[in-house]
Structure formats: structure tokens, C-alpha cells
Protein backbone atom coordinates (compact mmCIF):
# COMPACT_ATOMS: atom_id res chain seq x y z
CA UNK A 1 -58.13 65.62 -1.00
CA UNK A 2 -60.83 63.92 -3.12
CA UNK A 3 -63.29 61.30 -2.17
CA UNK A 4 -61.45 58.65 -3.96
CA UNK A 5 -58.06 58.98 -2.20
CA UNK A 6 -59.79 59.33 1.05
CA UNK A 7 -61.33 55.91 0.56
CA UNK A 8 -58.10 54.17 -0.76
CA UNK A 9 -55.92 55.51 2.26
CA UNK A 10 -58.64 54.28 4.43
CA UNK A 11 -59.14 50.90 2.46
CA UNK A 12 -54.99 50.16 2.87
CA UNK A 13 -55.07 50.45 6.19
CA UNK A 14 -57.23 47.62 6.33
CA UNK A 15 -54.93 45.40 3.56
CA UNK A 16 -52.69 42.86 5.50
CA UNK A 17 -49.78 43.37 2.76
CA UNK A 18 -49.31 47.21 3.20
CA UNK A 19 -47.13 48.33 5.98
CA UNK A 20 -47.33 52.34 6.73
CA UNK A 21 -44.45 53.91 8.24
CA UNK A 22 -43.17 52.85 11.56
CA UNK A 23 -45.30 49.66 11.43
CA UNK A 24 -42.60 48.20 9.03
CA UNK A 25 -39.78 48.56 11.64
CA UNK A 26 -40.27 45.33 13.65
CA UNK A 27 -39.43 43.26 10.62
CA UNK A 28 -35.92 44.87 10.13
CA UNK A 29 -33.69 42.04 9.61
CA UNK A 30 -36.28 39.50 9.52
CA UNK A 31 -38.58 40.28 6.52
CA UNK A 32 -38.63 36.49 4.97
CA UNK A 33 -39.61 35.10 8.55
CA UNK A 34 -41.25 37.47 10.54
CA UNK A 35 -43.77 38.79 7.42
CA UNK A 36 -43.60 36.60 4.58
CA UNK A 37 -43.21 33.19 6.94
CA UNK A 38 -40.70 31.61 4.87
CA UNK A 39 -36.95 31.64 4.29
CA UNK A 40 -37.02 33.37 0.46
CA UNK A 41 -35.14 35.97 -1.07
CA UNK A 42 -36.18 39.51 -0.59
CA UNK A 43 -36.53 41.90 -3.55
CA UNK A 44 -37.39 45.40 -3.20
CA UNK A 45 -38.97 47.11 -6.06
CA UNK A 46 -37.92 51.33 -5.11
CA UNK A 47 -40.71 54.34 -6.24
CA UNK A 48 -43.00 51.40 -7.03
CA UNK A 49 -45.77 53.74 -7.72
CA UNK A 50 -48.78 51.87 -8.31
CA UNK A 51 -46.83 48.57 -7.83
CA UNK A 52 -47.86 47.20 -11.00
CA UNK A 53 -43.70 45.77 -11.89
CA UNK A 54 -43.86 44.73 -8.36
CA UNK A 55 -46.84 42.40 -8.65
CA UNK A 56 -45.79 41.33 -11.98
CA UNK A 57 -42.49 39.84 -10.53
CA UNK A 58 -44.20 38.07 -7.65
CA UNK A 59 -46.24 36.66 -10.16
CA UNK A 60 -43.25 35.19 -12.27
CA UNK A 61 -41.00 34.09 -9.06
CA UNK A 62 -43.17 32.50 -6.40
CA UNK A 63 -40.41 31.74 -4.80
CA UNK A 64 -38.91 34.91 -3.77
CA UNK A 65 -40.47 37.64 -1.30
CA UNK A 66 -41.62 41.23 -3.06
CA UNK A 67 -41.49 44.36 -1.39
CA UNK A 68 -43.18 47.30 -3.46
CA UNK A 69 -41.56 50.94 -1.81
CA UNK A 70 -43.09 54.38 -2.07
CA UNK A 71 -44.65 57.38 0.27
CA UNK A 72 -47.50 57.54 -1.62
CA UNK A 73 -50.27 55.55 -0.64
CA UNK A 74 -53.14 56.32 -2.92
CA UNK A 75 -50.65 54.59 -5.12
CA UNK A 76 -49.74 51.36 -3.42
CA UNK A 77 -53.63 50.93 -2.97
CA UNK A 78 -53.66 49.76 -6.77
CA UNK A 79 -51.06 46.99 -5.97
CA UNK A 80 -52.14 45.74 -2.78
CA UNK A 81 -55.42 45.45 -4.00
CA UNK A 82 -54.38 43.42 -6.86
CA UNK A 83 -52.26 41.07 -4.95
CA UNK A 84 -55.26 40.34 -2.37
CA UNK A 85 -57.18 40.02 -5.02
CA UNK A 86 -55.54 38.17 -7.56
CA UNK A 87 -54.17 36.23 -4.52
CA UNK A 88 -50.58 37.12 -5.04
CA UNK A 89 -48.99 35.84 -1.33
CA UNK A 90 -45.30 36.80 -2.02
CA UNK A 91 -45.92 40.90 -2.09
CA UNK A 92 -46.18 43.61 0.29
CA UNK A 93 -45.98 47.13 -0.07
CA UNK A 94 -44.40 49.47 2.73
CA UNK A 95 -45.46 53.14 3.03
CA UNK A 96 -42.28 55.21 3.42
CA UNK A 97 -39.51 57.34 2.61
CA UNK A 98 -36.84 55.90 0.27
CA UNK A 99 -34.34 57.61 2.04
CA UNK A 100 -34.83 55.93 5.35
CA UNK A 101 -34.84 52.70 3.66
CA UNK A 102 -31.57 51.43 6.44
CA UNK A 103 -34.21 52.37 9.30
CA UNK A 104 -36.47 49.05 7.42
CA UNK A 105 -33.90 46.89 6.10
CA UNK A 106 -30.75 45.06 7.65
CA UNK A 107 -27.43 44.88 6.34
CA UNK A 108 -27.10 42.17 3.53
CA UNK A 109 -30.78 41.51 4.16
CA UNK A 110 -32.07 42.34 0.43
CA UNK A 111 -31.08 40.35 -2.63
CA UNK A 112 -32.35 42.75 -5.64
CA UNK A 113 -33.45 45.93 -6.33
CA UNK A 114 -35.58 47.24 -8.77
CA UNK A 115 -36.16 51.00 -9.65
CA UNK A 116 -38.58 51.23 -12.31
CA UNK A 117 -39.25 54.61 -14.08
CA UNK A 118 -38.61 56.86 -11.09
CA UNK A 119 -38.92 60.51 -11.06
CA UNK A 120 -35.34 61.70 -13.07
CA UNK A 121 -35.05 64.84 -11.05
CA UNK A 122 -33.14 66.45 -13.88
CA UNK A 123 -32.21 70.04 -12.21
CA UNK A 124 -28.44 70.17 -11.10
CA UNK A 125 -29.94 71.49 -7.62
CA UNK A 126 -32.00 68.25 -6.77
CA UNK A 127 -29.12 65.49 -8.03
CA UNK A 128 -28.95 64.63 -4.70
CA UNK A 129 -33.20 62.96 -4.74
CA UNK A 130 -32.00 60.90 -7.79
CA UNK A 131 -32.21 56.88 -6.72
CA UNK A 132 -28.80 56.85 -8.61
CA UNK A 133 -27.13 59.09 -6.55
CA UNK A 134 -24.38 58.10 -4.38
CA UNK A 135 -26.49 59.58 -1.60
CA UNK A 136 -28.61 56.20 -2.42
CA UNK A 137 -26.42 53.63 -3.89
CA UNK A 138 -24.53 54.13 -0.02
CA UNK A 139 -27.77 52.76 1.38
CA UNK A 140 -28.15 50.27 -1.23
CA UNK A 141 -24.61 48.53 -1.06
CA UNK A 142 -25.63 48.17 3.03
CA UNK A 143 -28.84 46.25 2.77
CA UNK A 144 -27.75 43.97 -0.60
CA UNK A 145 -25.95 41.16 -0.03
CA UNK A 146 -23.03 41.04 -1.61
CA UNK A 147 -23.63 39.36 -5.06
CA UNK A 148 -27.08 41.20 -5.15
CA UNK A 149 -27.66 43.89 -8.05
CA UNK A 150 -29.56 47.27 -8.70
CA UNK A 151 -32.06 46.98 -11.93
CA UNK A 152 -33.01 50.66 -13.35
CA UNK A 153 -35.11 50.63 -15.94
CA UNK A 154 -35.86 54.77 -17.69
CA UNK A 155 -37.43 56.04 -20.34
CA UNK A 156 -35.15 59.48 -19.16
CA UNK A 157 -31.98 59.60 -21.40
CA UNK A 158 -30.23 61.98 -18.55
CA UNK A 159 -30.87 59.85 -15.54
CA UNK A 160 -29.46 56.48 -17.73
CA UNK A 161 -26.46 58.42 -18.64
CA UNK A 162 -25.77 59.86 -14.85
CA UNK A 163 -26.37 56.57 -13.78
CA UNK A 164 -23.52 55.09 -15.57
CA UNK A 165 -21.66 57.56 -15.31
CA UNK A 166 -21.87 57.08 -11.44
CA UNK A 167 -21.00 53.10 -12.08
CA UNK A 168 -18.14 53.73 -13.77
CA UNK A 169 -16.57 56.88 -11.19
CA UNK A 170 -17.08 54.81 -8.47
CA UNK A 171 -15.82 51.62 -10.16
CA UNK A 172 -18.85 49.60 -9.75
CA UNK A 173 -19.47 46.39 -11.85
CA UNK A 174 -22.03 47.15 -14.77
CA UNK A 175 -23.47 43.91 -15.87
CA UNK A 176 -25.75 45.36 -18.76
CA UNK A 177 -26.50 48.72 -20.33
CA UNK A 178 -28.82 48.97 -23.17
CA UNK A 179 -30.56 52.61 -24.02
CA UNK A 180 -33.09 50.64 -26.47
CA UNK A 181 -34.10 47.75 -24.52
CA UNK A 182 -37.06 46.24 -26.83
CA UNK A 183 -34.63 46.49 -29.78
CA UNK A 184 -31.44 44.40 -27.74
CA UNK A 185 -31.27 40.86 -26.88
CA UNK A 186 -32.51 41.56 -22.90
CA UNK A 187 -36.24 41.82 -23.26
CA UNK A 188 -36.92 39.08 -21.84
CA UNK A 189 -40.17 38.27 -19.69
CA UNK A 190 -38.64 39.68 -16.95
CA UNK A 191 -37.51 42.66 -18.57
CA UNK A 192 -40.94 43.19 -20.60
CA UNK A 193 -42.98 43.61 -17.87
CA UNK A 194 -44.50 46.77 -18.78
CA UNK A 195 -45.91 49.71 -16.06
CA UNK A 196 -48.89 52.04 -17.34
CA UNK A 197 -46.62 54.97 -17.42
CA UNK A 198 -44.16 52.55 -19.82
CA UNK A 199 -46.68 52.08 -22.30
CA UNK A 200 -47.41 55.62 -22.21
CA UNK A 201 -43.87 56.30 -23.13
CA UNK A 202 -43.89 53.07 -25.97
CA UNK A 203 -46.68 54.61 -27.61
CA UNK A 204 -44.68 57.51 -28.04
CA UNK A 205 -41.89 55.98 -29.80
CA UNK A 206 -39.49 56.30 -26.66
CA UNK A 207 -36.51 54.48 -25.87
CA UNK A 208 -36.60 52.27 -22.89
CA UNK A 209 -32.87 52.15 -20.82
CA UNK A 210 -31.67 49.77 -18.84
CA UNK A 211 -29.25 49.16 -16.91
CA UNK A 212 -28.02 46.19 -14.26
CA UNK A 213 -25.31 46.67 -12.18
CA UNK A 214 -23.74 45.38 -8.66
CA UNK A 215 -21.11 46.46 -6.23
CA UNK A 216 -18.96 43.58 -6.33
């Protein structure tokens, strides 16, 4: 391991808005209260990466709760550090597995989720590590409340297609669908934020999908 990520795993240990792996489990059911001291919404933002989309919504709704997701902490170092900072209150970023996610979260406790260019996992053998898969979207529909919806936003063709295809087999309500998002009416400011890995892609003449969708 280089230098570099030996000092940034180090450094977030030391960042009061980065929880690593059990520490997050006290605040199971009580997120808005027992870490964020108020009574906001919570929105989780899945595979955050460096946490950049994650910031960049705290930043537009002060008045909701942000909680960046991923294992990989010489990642989330970039985000945290930006929200201290840039003095960004409403974020924190939680060092685990996505798949344990109901081991962090109660039932009905989150009111959005975001997953934002996520690793499309295209082979048939690994459908199962998609975020779209029904492996996850049975975790998801426990800890959303019930008028709360899943945001994915892909440059990957495959994983916007399997993800509909998902919402419609399992009868889910779609809300939008767009496979060229800066050339439809939904690029909003919300919608524009852009991640370094996005721009990447834009400068590459890719399309950008997105889809929103809920299970009620």
C-alpha cells in the first residue's frame, strides 16, 4: 500500500463525519438524532466513491441528512475532507459493505437513495453484486420509507437496461427513465451534478442514464 493511502486511512480515522465499520451500528434507527442532532430526512448516496455527488447534494439541501456509502476508504477520505473543510454539516460517510446495509439502517428509516455510476458488473456470473439486483432492491424496499425512491444514474447501457427490466418484472413504479439525460428535460441542478468519473465519460461523448423509481 502506498504512502498516500496509508496517510488518508490514518487521517479518516481522525474525521468526525466518517464512521468505519461497526462504529456505525449504534445509530441504527436513529441516524437524524443520534449523529446528525436533528430530525431531517436521511439520504443515502450507495458506492459513493470519492463522495463527490454526496457532498454536492448536502450542499443543495441543507435541510436533509447525507450519508455517502462505500468499503473503500482511501476514497471517502476525498469527501470527508471536503465537507470538514468546506464546512458541509449535513454529510457523513460510513465505511462498509453495501450488502450489510440492514445491519446500519432501520426499517423505513431512509428517505432516498442514490447510486451514482457504480461498478455494472456486466458478467452473467456476478448479476447477483449489481446494486439493481433483487438481491439489493430487497434491502432497499426495508430501510425506505414507503414513498421514498431509488435514483441510478449510468453511463453503462447494460446495467440501465437490467435495471428496468427488473422494475418492470417485479412491477415496481418507474417514475423516470431517460438513456440521454443532458439531452431530456431532467437535467436539472440536481440531476447535473457531475462526479470526476462522469466527466470522464462526457468528454467521451457518452450517454448518461437515468432512472428514478419507487416501490409503491
Amino acid at each position: 500500500m502506498g504512502k498516500d493511502k496509508l496517510k488518508r486511512f490514518a487521517e479518516i480515522d481522525t474525521f468526525s463525519n466518517v464512521l468505519q465499520l461497526d462504529a456505525g451500528k449504534p445509530f441504527k434507527g436513529d441516524w437524524s438524532k443520534g449523529f446528525f442532532n436533528n430530525d431531517n430526512p436521511v439520504v443515502l448516496e450507495l458506492a459513493c466513491g470519492k463522495g463527490e455527488y454526496t457532498v454536492n447534494l448536502a450542499r443543495l439541501f441543507p435541510e436533509k441528512n447525507f450519508i455517502g456509502i462505500d468499503y473503500k476508504g482511501n476514497r471517502i477520505w476525498r469527501g470527508a475532507k471536503t465537507a470538514i473543510e468546506d464546512g458541509v454539516p449535513n454529510v457523513a460517510f460510513l465505511r462498509i459493505q453495501i450488502e450489510n446495509l440492514l445491519d446500519y439502517f432501520a426499517d423505513g428509516e431512509v428517505d432516498e437513495i442514490w447510486i451514482t455510476f457504480p461498478d455494472p458488473q456486466p458478467q452473467l456470473s456476478r448479476e447477483k453484486k449489481r446494486l439493481t439486483s433483487p438481491r439489493f432492491l430487497d434491502k432497499y424496499i426495508r430501510i425506505l420509507k414507503p414513498s421514498g425512491c431509488v435514483n441510478l444514474k449510468t453511463d453503462n447501457d447494460g446495467l440501465h437496461a437490467y435495471t428496468a427490466e427488473k422494475i418492470e418484472e417485479l412491477k415496481l413504479k418507474l417514475h423516470i427513465r431517460t438513456e440521454d439525460l443532458y439531452h431530456s428535460p431532467y437535467a436539472d441542478e440536481v440531476l447535473s451534478i457531475k462526479t470526476y468519473y462522469e466527466k470522464k465519460y462526457l468528454k467521451d461523448n457518452k450517454n448518461i442514464n437515468y432512472l428514478k423509481f419507487s416501490f409503491e
